[in-house]
N, C-alpha and C. Protein backbone atom coordinates (compact mmCIF):
# COMPACT_ATOMS: atom_id res chain seq x y z
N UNK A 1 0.83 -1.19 0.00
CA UNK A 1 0.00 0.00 0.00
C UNK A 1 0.88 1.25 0.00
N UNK A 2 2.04 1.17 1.09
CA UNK A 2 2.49 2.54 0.77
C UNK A 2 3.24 2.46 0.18
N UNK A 3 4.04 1.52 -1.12
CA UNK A 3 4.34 1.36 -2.41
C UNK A 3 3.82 2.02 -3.51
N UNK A 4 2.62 1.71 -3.85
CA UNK A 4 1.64 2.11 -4.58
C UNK A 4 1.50 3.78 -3.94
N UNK A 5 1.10 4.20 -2.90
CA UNK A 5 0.90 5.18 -2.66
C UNK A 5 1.97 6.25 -3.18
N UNK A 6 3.11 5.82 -2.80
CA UNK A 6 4.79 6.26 -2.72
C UNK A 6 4.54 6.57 -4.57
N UNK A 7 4.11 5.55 -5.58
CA UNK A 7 4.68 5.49 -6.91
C UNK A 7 3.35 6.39 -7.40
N UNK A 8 1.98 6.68 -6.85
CA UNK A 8 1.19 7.31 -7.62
C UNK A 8 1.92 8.78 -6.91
N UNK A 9 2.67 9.31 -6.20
CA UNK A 9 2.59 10.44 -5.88
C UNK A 9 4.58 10.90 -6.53
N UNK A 10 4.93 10.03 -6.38
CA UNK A 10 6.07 10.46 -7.92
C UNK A 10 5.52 10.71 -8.83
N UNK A 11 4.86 10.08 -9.77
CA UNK A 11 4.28 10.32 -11.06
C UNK A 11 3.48 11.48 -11.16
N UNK A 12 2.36 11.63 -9.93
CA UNK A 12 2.05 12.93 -10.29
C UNK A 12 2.91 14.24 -10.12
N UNK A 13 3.92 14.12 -9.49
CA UNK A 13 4.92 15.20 -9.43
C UNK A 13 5.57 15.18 -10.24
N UNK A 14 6.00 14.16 -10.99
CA UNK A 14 6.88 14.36 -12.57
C UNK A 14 5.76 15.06 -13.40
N UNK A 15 4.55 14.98 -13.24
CA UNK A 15 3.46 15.02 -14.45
C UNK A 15 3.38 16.48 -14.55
N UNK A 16 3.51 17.33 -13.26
CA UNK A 16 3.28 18.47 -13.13
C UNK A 16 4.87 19.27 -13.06
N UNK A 17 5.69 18.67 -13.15
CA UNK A 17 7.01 18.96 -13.83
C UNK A 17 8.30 19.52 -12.80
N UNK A 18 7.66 18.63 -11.59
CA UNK A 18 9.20 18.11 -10.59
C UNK A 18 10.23 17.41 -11.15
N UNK A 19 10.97 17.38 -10.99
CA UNK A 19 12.20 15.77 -10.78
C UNK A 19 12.17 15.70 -9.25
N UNK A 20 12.00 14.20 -9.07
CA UNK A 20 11.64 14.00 -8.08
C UNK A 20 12.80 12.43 -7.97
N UNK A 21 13.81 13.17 -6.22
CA UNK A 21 15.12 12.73 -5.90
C UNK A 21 14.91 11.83 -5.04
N UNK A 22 15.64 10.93 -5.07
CA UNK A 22 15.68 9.83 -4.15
C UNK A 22 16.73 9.61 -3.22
N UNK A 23 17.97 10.40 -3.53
CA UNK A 23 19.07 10.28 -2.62
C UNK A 23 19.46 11.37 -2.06
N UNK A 24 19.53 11.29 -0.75
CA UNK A 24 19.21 12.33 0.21
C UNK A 24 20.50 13.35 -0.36
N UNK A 25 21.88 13.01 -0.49
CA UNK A 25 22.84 13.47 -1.21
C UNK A 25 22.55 14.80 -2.20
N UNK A 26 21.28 14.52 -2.67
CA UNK A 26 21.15 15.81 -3.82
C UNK A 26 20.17 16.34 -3.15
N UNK A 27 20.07 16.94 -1.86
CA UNK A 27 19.12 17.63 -1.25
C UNK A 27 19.59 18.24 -1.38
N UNK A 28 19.35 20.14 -1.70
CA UNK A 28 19.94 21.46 -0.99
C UNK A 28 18.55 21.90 -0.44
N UNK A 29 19.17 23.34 0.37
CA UNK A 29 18.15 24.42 0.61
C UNK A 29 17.22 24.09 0.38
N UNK A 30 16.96 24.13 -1.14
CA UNK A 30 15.44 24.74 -1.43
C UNK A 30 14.75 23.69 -2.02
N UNK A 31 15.10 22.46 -1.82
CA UNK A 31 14.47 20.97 -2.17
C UNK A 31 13.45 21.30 -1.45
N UNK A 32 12.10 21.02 -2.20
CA UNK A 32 10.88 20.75 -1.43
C UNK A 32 11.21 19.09 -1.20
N UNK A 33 10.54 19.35 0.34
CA UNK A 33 10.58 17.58 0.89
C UNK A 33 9.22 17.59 1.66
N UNK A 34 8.13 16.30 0.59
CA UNK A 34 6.90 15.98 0.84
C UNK A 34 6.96 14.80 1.21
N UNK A 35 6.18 14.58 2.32
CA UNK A 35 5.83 13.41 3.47
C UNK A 35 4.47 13.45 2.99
N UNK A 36 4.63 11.82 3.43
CA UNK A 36 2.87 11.30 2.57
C UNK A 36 2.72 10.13 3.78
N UNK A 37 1.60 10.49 4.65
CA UNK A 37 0.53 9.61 5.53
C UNK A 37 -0.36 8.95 4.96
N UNK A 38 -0.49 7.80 5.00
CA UNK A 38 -1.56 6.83 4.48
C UNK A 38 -2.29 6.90 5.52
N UNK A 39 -3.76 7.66 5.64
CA UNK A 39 -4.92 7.19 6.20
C UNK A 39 -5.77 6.76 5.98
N UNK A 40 -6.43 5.91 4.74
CA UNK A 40 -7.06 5.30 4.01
C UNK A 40 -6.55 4.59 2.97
N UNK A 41 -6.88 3.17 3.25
CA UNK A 41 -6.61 2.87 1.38
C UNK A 41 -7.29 1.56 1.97
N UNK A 42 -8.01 1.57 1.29
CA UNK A 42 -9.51 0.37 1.43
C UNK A 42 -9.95 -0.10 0.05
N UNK A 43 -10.59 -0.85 0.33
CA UNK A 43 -11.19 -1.58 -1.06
C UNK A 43 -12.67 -2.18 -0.74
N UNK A 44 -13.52 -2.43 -0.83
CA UNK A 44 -14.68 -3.28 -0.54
C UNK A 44 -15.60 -3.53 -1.51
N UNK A 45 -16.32 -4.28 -1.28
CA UNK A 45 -17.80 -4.49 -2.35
C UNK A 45 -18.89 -4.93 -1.37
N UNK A 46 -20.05 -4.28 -1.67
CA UNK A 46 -21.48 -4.42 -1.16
C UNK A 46 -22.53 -5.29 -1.85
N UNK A 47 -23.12 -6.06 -1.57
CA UNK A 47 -23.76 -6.99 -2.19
C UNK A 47 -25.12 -6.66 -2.73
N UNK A 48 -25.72 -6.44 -3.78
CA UNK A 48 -27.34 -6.26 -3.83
C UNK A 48 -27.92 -6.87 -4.58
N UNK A 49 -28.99 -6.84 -5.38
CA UNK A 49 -30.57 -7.85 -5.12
C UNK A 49 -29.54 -8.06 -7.05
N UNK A 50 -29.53 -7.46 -8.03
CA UNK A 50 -29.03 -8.05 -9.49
C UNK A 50 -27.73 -7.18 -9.55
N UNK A 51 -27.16 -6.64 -8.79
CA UNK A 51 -25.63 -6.93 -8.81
C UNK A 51 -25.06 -6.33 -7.41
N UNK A 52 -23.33 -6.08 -7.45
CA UNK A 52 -22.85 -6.17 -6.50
C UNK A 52 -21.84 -4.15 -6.84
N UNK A 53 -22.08 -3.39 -6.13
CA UNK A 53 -21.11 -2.59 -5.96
C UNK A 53 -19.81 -2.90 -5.18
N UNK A 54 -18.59 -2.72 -5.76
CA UNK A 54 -17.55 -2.52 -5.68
C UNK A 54 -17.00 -0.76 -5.55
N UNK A 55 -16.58 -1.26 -4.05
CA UNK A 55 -15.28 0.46 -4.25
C UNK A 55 -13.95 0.71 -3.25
N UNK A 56 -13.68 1.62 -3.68
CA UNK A 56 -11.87 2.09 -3.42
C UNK A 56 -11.82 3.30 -2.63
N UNK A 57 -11.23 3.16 -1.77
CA UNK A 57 -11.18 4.66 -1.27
C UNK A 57 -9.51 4.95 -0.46
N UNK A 58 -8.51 6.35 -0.75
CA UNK A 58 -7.74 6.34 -1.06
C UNK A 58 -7.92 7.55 0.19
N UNK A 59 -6.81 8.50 1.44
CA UNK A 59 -7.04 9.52 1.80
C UNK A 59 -5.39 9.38 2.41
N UNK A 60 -4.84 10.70 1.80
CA UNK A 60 -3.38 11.08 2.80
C UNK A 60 -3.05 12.08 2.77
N UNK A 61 -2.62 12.43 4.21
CA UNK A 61 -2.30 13.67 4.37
C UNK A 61 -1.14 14.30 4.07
N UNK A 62 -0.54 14.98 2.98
CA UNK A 62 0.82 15.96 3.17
C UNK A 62 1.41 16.51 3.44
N UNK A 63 2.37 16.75 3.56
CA UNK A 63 3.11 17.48 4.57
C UNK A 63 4.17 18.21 3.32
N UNK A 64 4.60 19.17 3.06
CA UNK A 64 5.00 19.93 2.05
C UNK A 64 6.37 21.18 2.98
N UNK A 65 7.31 20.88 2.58
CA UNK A 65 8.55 21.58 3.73
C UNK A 65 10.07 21.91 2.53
N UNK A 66 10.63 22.99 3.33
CA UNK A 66 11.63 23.24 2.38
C UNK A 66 12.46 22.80 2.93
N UNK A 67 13.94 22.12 2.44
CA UNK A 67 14.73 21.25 3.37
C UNK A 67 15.27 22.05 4.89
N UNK A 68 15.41 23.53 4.36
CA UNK A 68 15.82 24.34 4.96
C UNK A 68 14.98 24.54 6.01
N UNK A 69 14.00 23.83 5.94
CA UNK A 69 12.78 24.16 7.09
C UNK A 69 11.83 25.67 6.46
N UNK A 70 10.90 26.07 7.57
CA UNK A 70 9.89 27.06 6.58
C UNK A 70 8.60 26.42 7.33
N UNK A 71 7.70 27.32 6.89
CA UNK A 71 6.70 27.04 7.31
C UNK A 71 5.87 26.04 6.45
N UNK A 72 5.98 24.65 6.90
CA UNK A 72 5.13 24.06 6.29
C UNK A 72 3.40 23.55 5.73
N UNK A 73 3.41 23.47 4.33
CA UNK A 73 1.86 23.35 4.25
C UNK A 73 1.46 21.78 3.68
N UNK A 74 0.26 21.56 4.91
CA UNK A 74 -0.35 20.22 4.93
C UNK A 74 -1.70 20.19 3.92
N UNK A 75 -1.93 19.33 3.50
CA UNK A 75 -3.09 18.82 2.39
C UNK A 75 -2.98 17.51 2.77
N UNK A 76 -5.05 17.05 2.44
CA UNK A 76 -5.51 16.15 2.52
C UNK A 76 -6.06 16.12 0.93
N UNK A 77 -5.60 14.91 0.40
CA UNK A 77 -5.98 14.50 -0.68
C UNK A 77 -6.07 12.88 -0.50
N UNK A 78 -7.79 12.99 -1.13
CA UNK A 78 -8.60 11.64 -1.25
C UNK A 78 -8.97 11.50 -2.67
N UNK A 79 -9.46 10.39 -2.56
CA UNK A 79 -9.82 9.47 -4.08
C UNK A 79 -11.07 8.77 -3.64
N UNK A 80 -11.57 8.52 -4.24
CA UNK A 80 -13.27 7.47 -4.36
C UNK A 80 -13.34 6.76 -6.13
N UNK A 81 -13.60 5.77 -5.96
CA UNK A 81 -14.22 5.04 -6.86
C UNK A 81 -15.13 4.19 -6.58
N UNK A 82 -15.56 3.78 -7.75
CA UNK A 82 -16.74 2.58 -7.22
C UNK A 82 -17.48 1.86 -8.87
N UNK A 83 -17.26 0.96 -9.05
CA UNK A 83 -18.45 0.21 -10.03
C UNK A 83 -19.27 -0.77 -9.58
N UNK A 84 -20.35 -1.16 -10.25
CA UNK A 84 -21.23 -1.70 -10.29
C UNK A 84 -20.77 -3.13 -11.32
N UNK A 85 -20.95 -4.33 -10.72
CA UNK A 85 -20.87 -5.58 -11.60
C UNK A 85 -22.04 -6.49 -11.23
N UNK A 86 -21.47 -7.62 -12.00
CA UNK A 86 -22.18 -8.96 -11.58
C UNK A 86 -21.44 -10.09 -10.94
N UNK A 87 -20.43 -9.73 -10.81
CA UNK A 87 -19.29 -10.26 -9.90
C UNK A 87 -17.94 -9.58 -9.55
N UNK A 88 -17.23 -9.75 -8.42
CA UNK A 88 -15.80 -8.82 -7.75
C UNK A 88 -14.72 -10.30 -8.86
N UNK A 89 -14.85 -10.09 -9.80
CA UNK A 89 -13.31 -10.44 -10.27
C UNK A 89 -12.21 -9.72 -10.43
N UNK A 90 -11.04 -10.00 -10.76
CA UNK A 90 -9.76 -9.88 -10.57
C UNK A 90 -10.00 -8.36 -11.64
N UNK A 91 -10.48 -8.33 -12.59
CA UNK A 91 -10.48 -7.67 -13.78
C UNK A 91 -10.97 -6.85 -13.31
N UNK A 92 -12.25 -6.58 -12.76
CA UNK A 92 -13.26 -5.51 -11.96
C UNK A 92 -12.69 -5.08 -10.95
N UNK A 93 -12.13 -5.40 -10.03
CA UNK A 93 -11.08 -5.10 -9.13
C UNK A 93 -10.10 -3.69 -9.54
N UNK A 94 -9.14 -4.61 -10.79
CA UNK A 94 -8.32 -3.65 -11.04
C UNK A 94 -8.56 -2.56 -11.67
N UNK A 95 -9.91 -2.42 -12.44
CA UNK A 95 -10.50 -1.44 -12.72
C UNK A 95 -11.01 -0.05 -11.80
N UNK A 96 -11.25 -0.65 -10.87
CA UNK A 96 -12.05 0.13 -9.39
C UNK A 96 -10.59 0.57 -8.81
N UNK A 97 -9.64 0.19 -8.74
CA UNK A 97 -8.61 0.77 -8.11
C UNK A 97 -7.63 1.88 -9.54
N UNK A 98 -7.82 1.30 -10.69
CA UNK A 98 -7.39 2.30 -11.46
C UNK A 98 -7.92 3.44 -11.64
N UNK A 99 -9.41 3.45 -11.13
CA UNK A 99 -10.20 4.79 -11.76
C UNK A 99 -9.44 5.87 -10.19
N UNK A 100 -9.64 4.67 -8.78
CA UNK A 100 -9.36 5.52 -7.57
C UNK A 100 -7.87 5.90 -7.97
N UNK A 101 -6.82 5.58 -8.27
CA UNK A 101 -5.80 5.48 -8.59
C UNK A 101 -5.67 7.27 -9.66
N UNK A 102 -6.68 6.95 -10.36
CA UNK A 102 -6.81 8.31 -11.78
C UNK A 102 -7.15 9.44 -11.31
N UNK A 103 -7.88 9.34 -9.54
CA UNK A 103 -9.05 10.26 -9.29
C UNK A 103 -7.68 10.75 -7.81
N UNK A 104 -7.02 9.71 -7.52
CA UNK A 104 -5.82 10.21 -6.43
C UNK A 104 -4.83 10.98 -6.83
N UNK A 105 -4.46 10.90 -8.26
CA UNK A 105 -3.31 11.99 -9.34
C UNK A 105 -4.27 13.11 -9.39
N UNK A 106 -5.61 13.09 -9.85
CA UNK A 106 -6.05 14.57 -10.32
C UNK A 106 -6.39 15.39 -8.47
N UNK A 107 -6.11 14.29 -7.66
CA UNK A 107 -6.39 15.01 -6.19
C UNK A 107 -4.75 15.54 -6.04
N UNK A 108 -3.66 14.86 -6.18
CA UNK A 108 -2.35 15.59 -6.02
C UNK A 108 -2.48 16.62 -7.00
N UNK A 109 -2.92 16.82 -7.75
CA UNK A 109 -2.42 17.69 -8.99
C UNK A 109 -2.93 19.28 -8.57
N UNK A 110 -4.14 18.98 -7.92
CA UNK A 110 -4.98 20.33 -8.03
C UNK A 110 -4.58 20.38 -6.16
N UNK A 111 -4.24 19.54 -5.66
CA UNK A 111 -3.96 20.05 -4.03
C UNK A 111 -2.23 20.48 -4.00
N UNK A 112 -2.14 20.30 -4.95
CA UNK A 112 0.19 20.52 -4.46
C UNK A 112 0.17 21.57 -5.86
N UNK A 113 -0.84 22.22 -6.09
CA UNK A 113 -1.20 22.90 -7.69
C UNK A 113 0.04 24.14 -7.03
N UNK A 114 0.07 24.62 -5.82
CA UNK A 114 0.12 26.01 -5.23
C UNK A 114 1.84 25.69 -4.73
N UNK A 115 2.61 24.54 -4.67
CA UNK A 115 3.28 24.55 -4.05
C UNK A 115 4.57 25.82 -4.36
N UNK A 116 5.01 26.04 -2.85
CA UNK A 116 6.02 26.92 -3.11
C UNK A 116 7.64 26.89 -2.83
């Protein structure tokens, strides 16, 4: 989980046109350094009368800091998905977590939109 979490929140920071460092070595000053809390990451399906809802739900909090220290700014960015089937297979599954997955990038994108 916080794999996945860790790799959707690189990508959206390359997408919006970071390089985004992995070795503490190339930190200076003015490296922004973002911390990511996993407080949600769920999956479930609900059962009903001619089919079954399936859903995803994704929520972490940020923490946004200049290496140099600064006043830091926190964001909560969540995700929701959910389909409707006639069965939770493997296929439907990965679908319900790709859309939460699509809907957790456009939540980094427009919450870290401001960073400074």
């Amino acid at each position: 989980m916080e794999t996945v979490v860790a790799d959707l929140m690189k990508s959206s920071l390359r997408g919006m046109g970071y390089t985004v460092i992995g070795d503490r070595n190339q930190v200076k000053a003015d490296t922004l350094v973002v911390d990511v809390t996993v407080n949600k990451f769920w999956a479930w399906f609900t059962p009903g009368f001619w089919a079954l809802t399936l859903r995803s739900e994704i929520e972490t909090t940020v923490s946004v800091d200049r290496a140099s220290g600064g006043a830091k700014q926190l964001t909560t960015i969540a995700a929701k998905a959910e389909k409707s089937a006639q069965a939770a297979t493997t296929g439907t599954w990965a679908e319900v977590y790709q859309r939460a997955f699509e809907d957790y990038r456009a939540g980094v994108k427009s919450g870290l939109a401001g960073l400074k």
